[in-house]
Protein backbone atom coordinates (compact mmCIF):
# COMPACT_ATOMS: atom_id res chain seq x y z
CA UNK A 1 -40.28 29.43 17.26
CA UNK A 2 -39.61 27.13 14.34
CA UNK A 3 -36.94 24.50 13.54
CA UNK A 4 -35.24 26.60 10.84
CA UNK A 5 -34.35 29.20 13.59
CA UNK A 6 -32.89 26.24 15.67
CA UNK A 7 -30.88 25.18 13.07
CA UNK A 8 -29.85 28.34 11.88
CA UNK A 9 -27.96 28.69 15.13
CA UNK A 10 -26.64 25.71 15.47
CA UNK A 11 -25.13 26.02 12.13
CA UNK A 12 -23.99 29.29 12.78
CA UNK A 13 -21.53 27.95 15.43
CA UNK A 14 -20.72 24.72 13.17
CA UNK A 15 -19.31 27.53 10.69
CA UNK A 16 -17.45 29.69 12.86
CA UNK A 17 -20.10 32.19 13.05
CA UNK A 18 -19.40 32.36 8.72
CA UNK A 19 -23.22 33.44 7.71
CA UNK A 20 -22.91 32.94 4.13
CA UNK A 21 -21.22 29.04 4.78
CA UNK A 22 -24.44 28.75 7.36
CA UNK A 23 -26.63 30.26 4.32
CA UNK A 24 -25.09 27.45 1.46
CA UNK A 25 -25.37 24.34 4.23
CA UNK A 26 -29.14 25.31 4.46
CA UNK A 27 -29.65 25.99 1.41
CA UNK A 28 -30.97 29.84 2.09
CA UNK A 29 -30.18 33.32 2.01
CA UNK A 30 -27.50 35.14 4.44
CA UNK A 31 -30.24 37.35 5.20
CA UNK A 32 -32.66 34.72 5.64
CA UNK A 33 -30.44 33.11 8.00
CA UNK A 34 -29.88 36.76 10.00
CA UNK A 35 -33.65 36.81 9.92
CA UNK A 36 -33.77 33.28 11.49
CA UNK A 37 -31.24 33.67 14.51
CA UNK A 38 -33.20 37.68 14.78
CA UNK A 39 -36.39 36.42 15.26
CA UNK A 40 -35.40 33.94 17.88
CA UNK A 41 -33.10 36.61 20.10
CA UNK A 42 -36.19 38.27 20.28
CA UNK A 43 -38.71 35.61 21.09
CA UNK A 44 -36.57 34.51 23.83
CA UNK A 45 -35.63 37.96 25.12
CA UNK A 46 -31.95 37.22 25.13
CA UNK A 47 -29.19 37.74 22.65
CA UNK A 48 -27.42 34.72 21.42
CA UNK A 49 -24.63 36.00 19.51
CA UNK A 50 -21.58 38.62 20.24
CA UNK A 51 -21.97 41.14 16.90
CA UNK A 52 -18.80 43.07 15.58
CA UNK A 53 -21.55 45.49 12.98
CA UNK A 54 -23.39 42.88 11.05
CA UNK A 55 -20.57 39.89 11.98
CA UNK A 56 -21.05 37.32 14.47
CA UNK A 57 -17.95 36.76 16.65
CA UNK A 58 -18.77 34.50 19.03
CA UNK A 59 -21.57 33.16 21.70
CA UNK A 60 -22.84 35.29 24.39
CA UNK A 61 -23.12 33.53 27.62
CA UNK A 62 -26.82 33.24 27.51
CA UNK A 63 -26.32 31.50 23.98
CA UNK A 64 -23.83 29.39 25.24
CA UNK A 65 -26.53 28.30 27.79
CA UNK A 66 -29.06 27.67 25.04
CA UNK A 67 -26.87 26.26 22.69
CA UNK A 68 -26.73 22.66 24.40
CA UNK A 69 -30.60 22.73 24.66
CA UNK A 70 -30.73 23.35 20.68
CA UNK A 71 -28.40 20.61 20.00
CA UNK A 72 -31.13 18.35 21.67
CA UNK A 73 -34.11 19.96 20.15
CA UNK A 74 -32.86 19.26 16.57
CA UNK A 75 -31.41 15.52 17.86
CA UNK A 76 -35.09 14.73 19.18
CA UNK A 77 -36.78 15.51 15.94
CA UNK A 78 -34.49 13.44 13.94
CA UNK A 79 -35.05 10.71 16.48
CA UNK A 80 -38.74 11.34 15.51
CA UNK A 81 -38.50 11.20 11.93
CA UNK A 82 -36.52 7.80 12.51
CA UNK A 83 -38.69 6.07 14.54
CA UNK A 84 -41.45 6.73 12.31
CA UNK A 85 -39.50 5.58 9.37
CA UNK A 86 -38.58 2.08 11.72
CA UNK A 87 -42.23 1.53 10.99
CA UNK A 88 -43.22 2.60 7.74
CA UNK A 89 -39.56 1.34 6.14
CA UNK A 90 -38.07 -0.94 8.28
CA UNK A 91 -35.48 -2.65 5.77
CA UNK A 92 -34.75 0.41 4.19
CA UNK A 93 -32.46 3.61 4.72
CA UNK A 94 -29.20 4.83 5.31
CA UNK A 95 -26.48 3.97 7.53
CA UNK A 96 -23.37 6.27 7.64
CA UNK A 97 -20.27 4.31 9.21
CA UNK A 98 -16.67 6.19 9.83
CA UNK A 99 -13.92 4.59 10.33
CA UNK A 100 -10.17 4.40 10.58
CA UNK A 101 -8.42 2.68 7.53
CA UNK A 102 -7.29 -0.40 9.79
CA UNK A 103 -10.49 -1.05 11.16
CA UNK A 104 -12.11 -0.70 7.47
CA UNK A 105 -9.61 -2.38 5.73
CA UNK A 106 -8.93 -5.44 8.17
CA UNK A 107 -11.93 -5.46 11.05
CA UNK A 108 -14.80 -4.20 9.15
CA UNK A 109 -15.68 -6.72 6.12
CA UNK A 110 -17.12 -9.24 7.10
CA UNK A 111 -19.83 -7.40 8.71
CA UNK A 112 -19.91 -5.61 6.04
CA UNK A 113 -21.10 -8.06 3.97
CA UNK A 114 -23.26 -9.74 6.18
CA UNK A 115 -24.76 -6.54 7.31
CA UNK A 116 -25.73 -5.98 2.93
CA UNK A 117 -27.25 -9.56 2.84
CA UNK A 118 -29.63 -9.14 5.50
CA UNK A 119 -30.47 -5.47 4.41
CA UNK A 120 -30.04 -4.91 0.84
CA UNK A 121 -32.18 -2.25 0.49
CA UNK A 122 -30.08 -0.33 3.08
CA UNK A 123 -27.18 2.13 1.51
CA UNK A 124 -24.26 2.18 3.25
CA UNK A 125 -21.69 5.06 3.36
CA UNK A 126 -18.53 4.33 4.80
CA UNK A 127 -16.23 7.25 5.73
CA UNK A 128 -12.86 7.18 6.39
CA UNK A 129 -11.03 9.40 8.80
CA UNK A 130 -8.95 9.94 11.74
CA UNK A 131 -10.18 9.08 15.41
CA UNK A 132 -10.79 12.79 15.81
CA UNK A 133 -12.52 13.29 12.41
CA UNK A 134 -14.49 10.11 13.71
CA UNK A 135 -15.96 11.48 16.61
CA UNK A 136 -16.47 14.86 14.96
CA UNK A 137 -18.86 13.37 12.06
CA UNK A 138 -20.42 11.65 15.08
CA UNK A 139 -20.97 14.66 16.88
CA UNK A 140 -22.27 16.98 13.52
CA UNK A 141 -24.80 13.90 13.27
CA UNK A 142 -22.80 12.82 9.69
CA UNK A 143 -22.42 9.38 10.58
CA UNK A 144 -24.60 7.02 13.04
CA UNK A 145 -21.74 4.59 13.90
CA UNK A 146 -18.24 5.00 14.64
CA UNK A 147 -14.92 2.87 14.97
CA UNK A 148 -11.50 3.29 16.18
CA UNK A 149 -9.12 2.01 18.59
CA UNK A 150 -8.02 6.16 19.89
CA UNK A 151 -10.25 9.16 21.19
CA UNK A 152 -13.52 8.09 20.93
CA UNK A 153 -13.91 7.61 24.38
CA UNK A 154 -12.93 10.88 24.82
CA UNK A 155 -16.09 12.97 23.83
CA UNK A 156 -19.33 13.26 26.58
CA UNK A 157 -21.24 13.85 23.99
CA UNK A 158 -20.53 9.98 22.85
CA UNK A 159 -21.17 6.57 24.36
CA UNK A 160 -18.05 4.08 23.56
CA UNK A 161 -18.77 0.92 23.64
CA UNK A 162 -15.64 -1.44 23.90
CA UNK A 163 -15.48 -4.17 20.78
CA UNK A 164 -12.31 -6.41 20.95
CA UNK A 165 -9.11 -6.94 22.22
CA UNK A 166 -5.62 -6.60 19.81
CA UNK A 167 -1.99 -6.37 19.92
CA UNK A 168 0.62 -4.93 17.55
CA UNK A 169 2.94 -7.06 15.88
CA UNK A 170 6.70 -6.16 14.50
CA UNK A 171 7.01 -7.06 10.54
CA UNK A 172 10.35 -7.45 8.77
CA UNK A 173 11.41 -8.98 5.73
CA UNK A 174 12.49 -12.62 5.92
CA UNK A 175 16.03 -13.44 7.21
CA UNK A 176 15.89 -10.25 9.37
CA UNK A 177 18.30 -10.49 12.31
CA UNK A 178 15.06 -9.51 14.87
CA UNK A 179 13.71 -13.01 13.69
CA UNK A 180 16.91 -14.83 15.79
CA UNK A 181 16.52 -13.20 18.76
CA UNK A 182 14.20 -12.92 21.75
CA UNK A 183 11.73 -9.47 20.84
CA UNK A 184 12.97 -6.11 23.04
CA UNK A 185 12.26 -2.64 23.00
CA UNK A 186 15.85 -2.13 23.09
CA UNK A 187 16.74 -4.43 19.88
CA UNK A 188 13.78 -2.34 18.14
CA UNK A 189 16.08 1.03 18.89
CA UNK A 190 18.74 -0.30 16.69
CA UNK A 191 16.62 -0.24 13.43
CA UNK A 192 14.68 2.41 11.91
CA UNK A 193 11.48 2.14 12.41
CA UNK A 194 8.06 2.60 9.90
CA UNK A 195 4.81 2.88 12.29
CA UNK A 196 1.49 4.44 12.46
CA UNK A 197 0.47 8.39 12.63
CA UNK A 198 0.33 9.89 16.32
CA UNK A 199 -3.23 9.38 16.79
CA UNK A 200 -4.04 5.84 14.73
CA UNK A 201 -3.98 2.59 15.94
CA UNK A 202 -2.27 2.40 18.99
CA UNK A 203 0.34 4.70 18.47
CA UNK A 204 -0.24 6.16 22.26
CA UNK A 205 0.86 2.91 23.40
CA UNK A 206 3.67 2.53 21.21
CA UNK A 207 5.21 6.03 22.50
CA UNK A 208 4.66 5.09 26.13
CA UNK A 209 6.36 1.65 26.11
CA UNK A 210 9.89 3.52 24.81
CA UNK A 211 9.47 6.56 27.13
CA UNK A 212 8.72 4.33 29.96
CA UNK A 213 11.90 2.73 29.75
CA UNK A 214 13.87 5.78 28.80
CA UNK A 215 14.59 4.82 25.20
CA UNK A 216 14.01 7.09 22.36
CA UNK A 217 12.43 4.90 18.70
CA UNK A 218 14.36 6.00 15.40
CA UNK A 219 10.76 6.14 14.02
CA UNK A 220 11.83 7.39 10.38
CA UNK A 221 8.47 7.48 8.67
CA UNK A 222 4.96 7.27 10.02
CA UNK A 223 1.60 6.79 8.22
CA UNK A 224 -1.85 6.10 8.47
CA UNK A 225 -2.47 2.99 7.47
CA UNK A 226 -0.51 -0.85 7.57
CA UNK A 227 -0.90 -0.98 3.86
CA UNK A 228 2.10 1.94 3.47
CA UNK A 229 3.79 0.52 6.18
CA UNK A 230 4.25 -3.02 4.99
CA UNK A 231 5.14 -1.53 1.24
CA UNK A 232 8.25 0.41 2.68
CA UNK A 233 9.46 -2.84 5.12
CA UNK A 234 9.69 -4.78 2.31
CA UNK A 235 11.52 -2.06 0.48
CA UNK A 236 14.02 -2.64 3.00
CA UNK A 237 13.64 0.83 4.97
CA UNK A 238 12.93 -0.87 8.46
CA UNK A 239 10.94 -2.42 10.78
CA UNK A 240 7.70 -2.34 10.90
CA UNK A 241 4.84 -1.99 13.74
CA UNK A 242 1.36 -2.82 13.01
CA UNK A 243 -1.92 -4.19 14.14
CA UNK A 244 -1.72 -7.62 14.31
CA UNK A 245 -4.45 -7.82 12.15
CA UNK A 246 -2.86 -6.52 9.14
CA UNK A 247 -0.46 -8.97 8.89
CA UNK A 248 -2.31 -11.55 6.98
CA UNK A 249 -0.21 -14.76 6.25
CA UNK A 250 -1.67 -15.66 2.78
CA UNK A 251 -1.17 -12.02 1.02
CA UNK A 252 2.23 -11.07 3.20
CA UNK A 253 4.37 -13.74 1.41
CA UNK A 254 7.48 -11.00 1.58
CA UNK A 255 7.16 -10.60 5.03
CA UNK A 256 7.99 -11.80 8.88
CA UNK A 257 5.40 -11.08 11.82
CA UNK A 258 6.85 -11.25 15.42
CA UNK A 259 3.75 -10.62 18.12
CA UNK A 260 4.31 -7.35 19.77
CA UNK A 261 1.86 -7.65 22.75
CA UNK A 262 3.92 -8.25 25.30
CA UNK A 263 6.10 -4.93 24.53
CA UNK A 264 3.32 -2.51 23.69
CA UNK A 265 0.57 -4.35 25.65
CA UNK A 266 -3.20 -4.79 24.73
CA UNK A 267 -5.56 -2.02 22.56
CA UNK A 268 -8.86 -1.74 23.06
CA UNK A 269 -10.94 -0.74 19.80
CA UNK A 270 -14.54 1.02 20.56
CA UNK A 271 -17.73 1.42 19.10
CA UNK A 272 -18.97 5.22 19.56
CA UNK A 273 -22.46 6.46 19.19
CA UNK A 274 -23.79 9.81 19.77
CA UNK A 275 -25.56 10.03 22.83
CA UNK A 276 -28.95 10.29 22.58
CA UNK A 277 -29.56 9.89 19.35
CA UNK A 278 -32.23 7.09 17.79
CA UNK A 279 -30.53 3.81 16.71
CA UNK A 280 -32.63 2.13 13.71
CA UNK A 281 -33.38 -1.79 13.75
CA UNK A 282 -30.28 -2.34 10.98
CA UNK A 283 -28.25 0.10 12.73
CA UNK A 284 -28.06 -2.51 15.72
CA UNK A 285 -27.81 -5.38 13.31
CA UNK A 286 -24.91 -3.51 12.23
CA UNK A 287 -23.21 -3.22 15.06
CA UNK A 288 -24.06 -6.54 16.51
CA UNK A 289 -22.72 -7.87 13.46
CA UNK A 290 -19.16 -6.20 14.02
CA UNK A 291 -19.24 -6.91 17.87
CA UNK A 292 -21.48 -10.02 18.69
CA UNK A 293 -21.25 -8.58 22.58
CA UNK A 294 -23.11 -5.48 21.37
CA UNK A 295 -26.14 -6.80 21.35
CA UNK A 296 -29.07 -4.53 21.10
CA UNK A 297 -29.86 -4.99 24.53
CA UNK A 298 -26.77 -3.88 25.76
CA UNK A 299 -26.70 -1.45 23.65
CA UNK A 300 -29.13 0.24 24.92
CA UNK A 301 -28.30 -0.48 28.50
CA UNK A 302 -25.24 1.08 27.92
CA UNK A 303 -27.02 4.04 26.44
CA UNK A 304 -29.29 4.74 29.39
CA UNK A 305 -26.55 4.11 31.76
CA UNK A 306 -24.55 7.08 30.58
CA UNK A 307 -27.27 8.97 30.31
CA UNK A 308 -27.31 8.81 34.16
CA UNK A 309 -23.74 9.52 34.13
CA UNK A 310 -22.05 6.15 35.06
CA UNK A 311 -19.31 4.30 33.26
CA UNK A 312 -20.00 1.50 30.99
CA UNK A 313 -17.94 -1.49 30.86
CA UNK A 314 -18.17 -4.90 29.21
């Protein structure tokens, strides 16, 4: 049994069971790979894969079985190779960091640069996605740290860690008749409306304050990040909802915030790791540096806790 084999099968599912995609992300043959996932079928005694001829179709139930323990295999010799490089390179590496355009654009800088003055020798890759994309390139082991305010915490193969607190905020152009009136959900239904994408930034929230009072939003365009948003409010095609955080006083001369909390209530934004996997010395500098709660300590507290299976809460 070798790693190649492992991996082979693991990347066999990651490609929809597409041998010559497996072949190109491991940089082999599609009858080397074949050989691979062959050779382990028949040290273990089992077969791994449904067949249609030559094509895989699917997992067997036996393979579905092994499949989790593979996963792990793989995870614990990459924690291996990174503990030993914690030793031999400690100020130097990678760290891959995905997240939404809000939390990049508006949460994440400051750590950013803080993080690159006390490791410069680190590169950091910053990749920008949906919640769901998020958690995937945490789960496929293409990014070490993740942040969002949606779906993160919905993954057991991730531990989210909760950062900080936020409301949304409604944004109009100045004069705006919402500016001369208390804030309602009801006043909001009488303007068209420019908010976030189903799935970014508190949209969930935004959806569930009108449908719990029966009111239906005449949401007229939606997009993925505040930046779009605030460009069509001040084009004058309505009201705006964003995070409160990208309203910024100094650079949003053309527009009006109104705080939104109190109608859409309070978001959450998390921290997501992949569970079990080995977090370097500047990957928890990182992290403490975006939430100074996340300390490395709890950190891993919070890690060992849900490996026991409880709920972790700060």
């Amino acid at each position: 049994m070798n790693f190649q084999q492992l991996r082979s099968v693991r990347e066999a599912v990651r490609c929809g069971f597409n041998l010559t995609e497996v072949a190109h992300t491991l940089h082999t043959s599609q009858p080397g790979v074949s050989r691979q996932i062959r050779e382990l079928e028949e040290e273990l005694g089992i077969e791994l894969f449904v067949r249609a001829g030559k094509r895989l179709t699917g997992l067997t139930e036996p393979g579905g079985h092994v499949l989790p323990i593979i996963e792990r295999m793989l995870m614990e010799s990459s924690n291996l190779r990174h503990a030993g490089q914690e030793f031999v390179a400690q100020q130097s590496g990678l760290l891959s960091v995905a997240a939404t355009h809000s939390q990049a654009r508006y949460a994440m800088p400051v750590a950013v640069q803080e993080f690159r003055a006390q490791f410069p020798n680190v590169k950091l890759h910053l990749h920008q996605g949906s919640p769901k994309q998020i958690a995937q390139m945490l789960i496929d082991g293409e990014a070490d740290v993740g942040i969002a305010t949606e779906a993160l915490g919905d993954y057991p193969q991730l531990v989210a860690l909760p950062c900080y607190r936020w409301t949304h905020s409604v944004i109009v152009p100045p004069g705006h008749a919402l500016l001369d009136a208390p804030l309602t959900l009801e006043a909001l239904t009488r303007h068209p409306l420019i908010t976030y994408d189903t799935g970014f930034t508190g949209r969930s929230r935004i959806d569930e304050a009108f449908a719990q009072r029966g009111l239906a939003p005449n949401i007229v365009l939606a997009a993925m990040d505040a930046d779009v948003i605030k460009t069509y409010v001040q084009l004058g095609m309505g009201v705006g909802i964003v995070a409160g955080v990208a309203y910024e006083t100094e650079r949003d001369t053309q527009l009006r915030a109104l705080d939104a909390g109190r109608l859409f209530g309070i978001n959450m934004t998390k921290l997501a790791v992949r569970r079990g996997n080995y977090l370097r010395k500047y990957v928890h500098a990182f992290i403490e540096s975006f939430a100074p709660t996340l300390t490395r300590a709890v950190v891993e507290k919070a890690l060992g806790d849900e490996a026991k299976g409880s709920h972790y809460e700060i």
